[in-house]
PDB file of N, CA and C in Angstrom:
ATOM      1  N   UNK A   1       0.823  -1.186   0.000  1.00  0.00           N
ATOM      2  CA  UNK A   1       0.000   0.000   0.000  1.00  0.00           C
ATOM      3  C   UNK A   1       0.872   1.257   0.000  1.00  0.00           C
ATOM      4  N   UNK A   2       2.204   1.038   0.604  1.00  0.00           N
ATOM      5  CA  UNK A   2       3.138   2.042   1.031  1.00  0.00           C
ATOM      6  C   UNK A   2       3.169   2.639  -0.548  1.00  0.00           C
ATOM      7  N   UNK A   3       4.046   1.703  -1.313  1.00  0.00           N
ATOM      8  CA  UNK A   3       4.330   1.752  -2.732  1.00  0.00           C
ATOM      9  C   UNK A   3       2.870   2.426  -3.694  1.00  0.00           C
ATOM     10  N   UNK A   4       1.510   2.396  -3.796  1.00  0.00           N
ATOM     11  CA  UNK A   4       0.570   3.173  -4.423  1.00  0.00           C
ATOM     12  C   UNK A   4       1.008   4.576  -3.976  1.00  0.00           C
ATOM     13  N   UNK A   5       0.954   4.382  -2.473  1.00  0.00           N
ATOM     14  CA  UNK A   5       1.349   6.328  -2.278  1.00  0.00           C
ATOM     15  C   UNK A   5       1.994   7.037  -2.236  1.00  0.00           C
ATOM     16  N   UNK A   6       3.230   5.841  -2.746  1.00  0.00           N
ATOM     17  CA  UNK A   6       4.703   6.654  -3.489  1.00  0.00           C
ATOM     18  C   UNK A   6       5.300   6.741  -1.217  1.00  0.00           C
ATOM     19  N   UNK A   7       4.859   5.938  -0.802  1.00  0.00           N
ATOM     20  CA  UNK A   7       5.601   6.557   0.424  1.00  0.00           C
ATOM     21  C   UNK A   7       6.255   5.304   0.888  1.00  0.00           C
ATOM     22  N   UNK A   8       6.670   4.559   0.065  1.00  0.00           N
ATOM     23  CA  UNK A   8       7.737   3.596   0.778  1.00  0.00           C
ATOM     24  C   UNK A   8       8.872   4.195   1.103  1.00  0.00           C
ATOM     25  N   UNK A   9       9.783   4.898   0.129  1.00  0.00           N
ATOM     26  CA  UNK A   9      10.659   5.421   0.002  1.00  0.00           C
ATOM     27  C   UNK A   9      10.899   5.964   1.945  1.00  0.00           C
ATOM     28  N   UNK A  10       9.785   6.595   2.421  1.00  0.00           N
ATOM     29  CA  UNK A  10       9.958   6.984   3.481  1.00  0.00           C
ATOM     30  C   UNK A  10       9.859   6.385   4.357  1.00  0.00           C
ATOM     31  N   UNK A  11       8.866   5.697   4.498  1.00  0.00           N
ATOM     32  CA  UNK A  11       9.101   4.033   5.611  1.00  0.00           C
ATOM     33  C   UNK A  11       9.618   2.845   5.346  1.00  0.00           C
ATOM     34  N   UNK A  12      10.196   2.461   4.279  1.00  0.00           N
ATOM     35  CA  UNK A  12      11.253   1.787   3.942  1.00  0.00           C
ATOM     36  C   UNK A  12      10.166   0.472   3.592  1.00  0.00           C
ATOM     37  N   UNK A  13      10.946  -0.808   3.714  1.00  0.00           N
ATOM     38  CA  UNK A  13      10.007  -1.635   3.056  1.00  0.00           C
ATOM     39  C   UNK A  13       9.248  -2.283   4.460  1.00  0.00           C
ATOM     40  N   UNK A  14       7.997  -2.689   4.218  1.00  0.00           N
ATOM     41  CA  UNK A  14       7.393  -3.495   5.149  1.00  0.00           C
ATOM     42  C   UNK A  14       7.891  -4.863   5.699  1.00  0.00           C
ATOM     43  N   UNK A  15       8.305  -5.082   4.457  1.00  0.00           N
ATOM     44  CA  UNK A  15       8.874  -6.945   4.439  1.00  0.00           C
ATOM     45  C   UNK A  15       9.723  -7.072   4.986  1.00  0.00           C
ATOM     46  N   UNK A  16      11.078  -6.088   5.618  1.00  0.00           N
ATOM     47  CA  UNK A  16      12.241  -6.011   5.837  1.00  0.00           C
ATOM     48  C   UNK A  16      12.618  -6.132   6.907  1.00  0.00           C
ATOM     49  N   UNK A  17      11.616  -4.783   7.816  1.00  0.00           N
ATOM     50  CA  UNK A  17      11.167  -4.898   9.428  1.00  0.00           C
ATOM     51  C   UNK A  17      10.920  -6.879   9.776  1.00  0.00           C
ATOM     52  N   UNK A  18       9.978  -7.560   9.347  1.00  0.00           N
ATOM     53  CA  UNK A  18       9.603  -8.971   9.660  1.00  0.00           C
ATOM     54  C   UNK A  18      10.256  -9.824   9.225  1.00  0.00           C
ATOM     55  N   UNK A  19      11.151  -9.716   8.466  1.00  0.00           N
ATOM     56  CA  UNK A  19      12.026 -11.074   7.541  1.00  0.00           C
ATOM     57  C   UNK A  19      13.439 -11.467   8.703  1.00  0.00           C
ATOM     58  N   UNK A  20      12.748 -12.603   9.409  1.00  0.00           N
ATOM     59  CA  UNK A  20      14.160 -13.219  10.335  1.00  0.00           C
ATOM     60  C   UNK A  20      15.052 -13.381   9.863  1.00  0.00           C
ATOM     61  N   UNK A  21      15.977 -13.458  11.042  1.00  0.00           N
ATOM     62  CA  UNK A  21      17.707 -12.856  10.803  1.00  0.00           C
ATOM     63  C   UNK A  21      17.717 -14.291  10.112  1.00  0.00           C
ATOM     64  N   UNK A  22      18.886 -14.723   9.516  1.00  0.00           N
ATOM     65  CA  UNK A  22      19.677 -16.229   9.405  1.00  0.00           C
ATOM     66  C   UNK A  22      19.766 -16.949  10.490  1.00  0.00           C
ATOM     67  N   UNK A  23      19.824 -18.413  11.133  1.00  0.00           N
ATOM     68  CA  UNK A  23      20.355 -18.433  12.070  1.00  0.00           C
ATOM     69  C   UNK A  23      21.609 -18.846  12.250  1.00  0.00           C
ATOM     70  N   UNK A  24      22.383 -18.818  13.416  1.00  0.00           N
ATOM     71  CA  UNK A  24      23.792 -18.846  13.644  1.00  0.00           C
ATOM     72  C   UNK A  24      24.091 -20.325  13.220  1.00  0.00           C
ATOM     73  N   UNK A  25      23.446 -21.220  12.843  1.00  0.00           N
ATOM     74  CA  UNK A  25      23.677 -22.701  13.306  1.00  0.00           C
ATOM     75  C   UNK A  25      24.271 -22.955  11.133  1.00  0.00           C
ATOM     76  N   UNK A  26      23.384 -22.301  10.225  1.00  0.00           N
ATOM     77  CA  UNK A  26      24.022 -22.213   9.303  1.00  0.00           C
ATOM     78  C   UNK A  26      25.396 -21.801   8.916  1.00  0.00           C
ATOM     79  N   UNK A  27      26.207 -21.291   9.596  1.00  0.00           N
ATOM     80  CA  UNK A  27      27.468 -20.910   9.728  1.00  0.00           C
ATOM     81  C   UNK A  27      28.525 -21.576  10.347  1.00  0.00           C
ATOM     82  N   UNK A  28      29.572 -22.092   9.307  1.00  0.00           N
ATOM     83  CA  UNK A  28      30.265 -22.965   9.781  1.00  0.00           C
ATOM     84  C   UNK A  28      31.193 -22.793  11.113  1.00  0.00           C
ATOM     85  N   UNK A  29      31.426 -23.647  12.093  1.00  0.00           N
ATOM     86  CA  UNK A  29      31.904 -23.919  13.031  1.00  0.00           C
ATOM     87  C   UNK A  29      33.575 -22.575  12.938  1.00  0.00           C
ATOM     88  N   UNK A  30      33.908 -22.175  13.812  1.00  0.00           N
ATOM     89  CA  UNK A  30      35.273 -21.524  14.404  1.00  0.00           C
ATOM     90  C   UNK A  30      36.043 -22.223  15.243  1.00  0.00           C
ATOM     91  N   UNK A  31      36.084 -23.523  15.541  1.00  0.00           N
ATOM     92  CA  UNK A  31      36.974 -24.187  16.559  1.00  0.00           C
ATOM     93  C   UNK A  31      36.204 -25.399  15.741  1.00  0.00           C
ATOM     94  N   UNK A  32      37.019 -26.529  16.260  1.00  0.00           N
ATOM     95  CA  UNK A  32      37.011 -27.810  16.284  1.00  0.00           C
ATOM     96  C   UNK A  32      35.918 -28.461  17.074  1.00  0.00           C
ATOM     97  N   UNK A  33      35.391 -29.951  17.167  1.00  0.00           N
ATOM     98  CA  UNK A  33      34.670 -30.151  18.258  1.00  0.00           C
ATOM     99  C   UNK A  33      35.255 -30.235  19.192  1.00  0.00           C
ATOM    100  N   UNK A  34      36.483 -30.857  19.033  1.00  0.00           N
ATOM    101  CA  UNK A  34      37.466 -31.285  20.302  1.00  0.00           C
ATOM    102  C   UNK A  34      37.231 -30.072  20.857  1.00  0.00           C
ATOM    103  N   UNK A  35      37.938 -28.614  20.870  1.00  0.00           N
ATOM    104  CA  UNK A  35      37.799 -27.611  21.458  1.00  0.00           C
ATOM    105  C   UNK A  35      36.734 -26.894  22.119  1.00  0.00           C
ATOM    106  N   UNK A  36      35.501 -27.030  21.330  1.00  0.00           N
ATOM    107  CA  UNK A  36      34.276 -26.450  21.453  1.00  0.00           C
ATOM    108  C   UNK A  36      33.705 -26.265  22.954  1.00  0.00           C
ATOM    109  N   UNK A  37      33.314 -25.450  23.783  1.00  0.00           N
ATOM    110  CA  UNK A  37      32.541 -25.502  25.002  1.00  0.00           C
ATOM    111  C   UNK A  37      32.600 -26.144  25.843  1.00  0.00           C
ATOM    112  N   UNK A  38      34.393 -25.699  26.276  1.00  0.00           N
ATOM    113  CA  UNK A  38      35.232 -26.670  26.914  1.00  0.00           C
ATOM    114  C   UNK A  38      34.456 -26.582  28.438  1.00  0.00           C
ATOM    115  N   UNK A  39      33.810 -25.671  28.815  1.00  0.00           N
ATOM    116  CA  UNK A  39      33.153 -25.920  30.550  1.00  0.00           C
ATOM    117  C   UNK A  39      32.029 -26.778  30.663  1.00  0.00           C
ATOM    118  N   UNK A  40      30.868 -26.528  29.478  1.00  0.00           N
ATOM    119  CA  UNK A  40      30.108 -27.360  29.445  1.00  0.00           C
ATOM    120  C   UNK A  40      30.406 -28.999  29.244  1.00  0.00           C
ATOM    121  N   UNK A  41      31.720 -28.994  28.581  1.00  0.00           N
ATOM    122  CA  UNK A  41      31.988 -30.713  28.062  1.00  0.00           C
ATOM    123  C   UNK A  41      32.745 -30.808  29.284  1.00  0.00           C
ATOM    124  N   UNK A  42      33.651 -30.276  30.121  1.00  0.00           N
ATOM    125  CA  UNK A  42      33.724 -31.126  31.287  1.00  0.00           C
ATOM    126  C   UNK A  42      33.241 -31.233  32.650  1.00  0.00           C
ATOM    127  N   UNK A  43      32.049 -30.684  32.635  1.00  0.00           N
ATOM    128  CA  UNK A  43      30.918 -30.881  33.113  1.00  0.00           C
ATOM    129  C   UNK A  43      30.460 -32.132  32.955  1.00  0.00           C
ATOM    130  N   UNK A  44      29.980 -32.136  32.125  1.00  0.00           N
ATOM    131  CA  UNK A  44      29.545 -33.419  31.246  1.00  0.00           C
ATOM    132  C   UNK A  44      29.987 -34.667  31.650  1.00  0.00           C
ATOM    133  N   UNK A  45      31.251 -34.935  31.149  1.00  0.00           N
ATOM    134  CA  UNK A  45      32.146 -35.354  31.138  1.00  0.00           C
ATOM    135  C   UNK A  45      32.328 -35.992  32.845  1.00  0.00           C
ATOM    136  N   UNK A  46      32.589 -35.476  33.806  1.00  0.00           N
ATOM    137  CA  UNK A  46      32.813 -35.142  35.001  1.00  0.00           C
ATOM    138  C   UNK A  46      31.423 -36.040  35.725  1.00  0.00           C
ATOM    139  N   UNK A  47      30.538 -35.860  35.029  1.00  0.00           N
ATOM    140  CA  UNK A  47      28.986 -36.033  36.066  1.00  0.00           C
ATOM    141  C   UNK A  47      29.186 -37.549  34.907  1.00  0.00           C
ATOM    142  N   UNK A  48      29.232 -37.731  33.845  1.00  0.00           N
ATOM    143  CA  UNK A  48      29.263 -38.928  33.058  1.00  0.00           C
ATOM    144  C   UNK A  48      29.882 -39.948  33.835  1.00  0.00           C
ATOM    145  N   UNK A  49      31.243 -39.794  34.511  1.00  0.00           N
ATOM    146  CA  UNK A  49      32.712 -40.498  35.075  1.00  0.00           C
ATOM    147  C   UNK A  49      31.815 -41.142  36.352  1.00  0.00           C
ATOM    148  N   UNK A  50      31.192 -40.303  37.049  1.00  0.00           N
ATOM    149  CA  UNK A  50      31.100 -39.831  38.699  1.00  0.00           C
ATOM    150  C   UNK A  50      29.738 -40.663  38.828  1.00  0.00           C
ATOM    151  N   UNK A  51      28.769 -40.160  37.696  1.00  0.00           N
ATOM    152  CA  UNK A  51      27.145 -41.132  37.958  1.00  0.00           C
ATOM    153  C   UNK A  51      26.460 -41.801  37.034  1.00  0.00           C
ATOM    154  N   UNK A  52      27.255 -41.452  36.151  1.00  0.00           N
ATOM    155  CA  UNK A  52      26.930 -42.477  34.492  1.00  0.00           C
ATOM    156  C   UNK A  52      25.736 -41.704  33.332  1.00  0.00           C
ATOM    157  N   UNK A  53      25.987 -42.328  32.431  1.00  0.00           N
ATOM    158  CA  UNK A  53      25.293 -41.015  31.751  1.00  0.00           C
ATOM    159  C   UNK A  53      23.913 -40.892  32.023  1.00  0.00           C
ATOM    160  N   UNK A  54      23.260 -41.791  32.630  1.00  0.00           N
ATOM    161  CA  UNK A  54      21.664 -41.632  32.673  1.00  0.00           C
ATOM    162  C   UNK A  54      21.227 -40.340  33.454  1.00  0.00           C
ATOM    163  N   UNK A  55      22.229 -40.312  34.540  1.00  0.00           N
ATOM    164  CA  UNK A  55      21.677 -39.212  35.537  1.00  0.00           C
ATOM    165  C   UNK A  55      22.497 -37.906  35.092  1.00  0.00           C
ATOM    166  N   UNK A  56      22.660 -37.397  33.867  1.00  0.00           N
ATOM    167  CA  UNK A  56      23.423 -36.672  33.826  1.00  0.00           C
ATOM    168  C   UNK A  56      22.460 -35.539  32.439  1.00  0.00           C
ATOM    169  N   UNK A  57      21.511 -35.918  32.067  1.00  0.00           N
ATOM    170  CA  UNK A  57      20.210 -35.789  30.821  1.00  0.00           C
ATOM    171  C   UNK A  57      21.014 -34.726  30.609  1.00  0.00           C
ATOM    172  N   UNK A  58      20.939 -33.424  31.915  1.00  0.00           N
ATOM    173  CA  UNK A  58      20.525 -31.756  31.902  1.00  0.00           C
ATOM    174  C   UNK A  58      21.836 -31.564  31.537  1.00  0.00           C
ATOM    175  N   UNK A  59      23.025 -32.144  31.723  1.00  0.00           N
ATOM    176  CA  UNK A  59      24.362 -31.392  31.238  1.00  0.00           C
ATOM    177  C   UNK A  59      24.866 -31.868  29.798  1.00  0.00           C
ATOM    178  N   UNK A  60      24.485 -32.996  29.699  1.00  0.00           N
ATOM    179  CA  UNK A  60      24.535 -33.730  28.284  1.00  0.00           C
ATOM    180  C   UNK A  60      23.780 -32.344  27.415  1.00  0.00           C
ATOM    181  N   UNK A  61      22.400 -32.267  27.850  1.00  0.00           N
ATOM    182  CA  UNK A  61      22.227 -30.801  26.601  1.00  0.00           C
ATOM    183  C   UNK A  61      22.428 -29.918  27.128  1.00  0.00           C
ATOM    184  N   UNK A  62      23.130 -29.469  27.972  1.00  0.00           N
ATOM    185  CA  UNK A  62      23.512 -28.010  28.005  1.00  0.00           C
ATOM    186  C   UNK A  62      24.708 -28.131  27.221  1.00  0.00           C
ATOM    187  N   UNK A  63      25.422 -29.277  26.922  1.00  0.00           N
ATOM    188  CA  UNK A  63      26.269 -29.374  26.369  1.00  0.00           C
ATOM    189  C   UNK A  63      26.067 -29.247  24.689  1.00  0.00           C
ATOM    190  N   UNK A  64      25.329 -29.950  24.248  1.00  0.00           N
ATOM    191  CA  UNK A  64      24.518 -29.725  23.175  1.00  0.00           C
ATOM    192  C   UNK A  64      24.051 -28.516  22.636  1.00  0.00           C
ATOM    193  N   UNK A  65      23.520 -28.289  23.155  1.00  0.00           N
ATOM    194  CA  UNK A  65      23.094 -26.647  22.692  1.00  0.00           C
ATOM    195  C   UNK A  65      24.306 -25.703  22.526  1.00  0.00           C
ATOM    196  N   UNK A  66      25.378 -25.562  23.446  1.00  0.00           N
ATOM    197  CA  UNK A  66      26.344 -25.022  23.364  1.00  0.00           C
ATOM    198  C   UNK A  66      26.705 -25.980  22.017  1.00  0.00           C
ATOM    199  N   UNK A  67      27.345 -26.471  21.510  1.00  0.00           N
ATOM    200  CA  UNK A  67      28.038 -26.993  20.578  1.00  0.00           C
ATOM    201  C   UNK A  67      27.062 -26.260  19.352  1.00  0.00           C
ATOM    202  N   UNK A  68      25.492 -26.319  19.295  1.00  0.00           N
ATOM    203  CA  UNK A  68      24.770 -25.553  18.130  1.00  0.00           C
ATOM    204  C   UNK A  68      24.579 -24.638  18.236  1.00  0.00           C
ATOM    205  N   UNK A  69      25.195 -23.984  19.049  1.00  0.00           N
ATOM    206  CA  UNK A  69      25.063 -22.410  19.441  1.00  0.00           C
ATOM    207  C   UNK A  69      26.346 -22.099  18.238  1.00  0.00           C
ATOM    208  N   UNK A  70      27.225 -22.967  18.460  1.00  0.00           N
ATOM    209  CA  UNK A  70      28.925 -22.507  17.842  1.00  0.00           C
ATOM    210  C   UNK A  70      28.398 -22.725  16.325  1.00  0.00           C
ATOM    211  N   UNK A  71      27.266 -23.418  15.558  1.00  0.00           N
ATOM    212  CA  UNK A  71      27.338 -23.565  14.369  1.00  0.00           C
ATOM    213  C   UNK A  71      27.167 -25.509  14.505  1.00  0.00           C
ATOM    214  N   UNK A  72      27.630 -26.410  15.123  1.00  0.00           N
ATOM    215  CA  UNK A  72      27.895 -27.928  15.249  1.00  0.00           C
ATOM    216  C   UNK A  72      26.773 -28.671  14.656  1.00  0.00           C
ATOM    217  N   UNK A  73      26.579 -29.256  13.737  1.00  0.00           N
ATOM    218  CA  UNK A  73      25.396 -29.901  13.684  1.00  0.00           C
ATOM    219  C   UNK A  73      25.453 -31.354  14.405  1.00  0.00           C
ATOM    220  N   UNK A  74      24.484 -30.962  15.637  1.00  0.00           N
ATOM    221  CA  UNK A  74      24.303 -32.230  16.631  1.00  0.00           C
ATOM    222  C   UNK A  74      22.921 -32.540  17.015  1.00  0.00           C
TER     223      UNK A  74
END
């Protein structure tokens, strides 16, 4: 509608404001996995050793998420 009254130009486009960002997870990785979210993995890691992985769900994905936060597809 902007565009009939010649007034886009001044509020710019409608579509532009609403069109979501990319997300970060398309973008390839900056570190290695080995390296990746070294507090969360020995966390992990640590509660894995100590009570085995069953009781450990909540750090296993906090670990997770951190790794697809970096880009990781996991």
């Amino acid at each position: 509608m902007l565009e009939r009254l010649g007034l886009s130009s001044l509020f710019g486009s409608a579509t532009a404001a609403t069109e979501p960002e990319k997300p970060a997870a398309t973008e390839k990785p900056k570190c290695k996995a080995c390296c990746a979210c070294p507090v969360t993995k020995k966390a992990r890691d640590e509660c894995v050793i100590e009570k085995g992985e069953s009781e450990c769900g909540d750090l296993i994905e906090a670990h997770k998420k951190c790794m697809r936060d970096l880009g990781f597809k996991i």
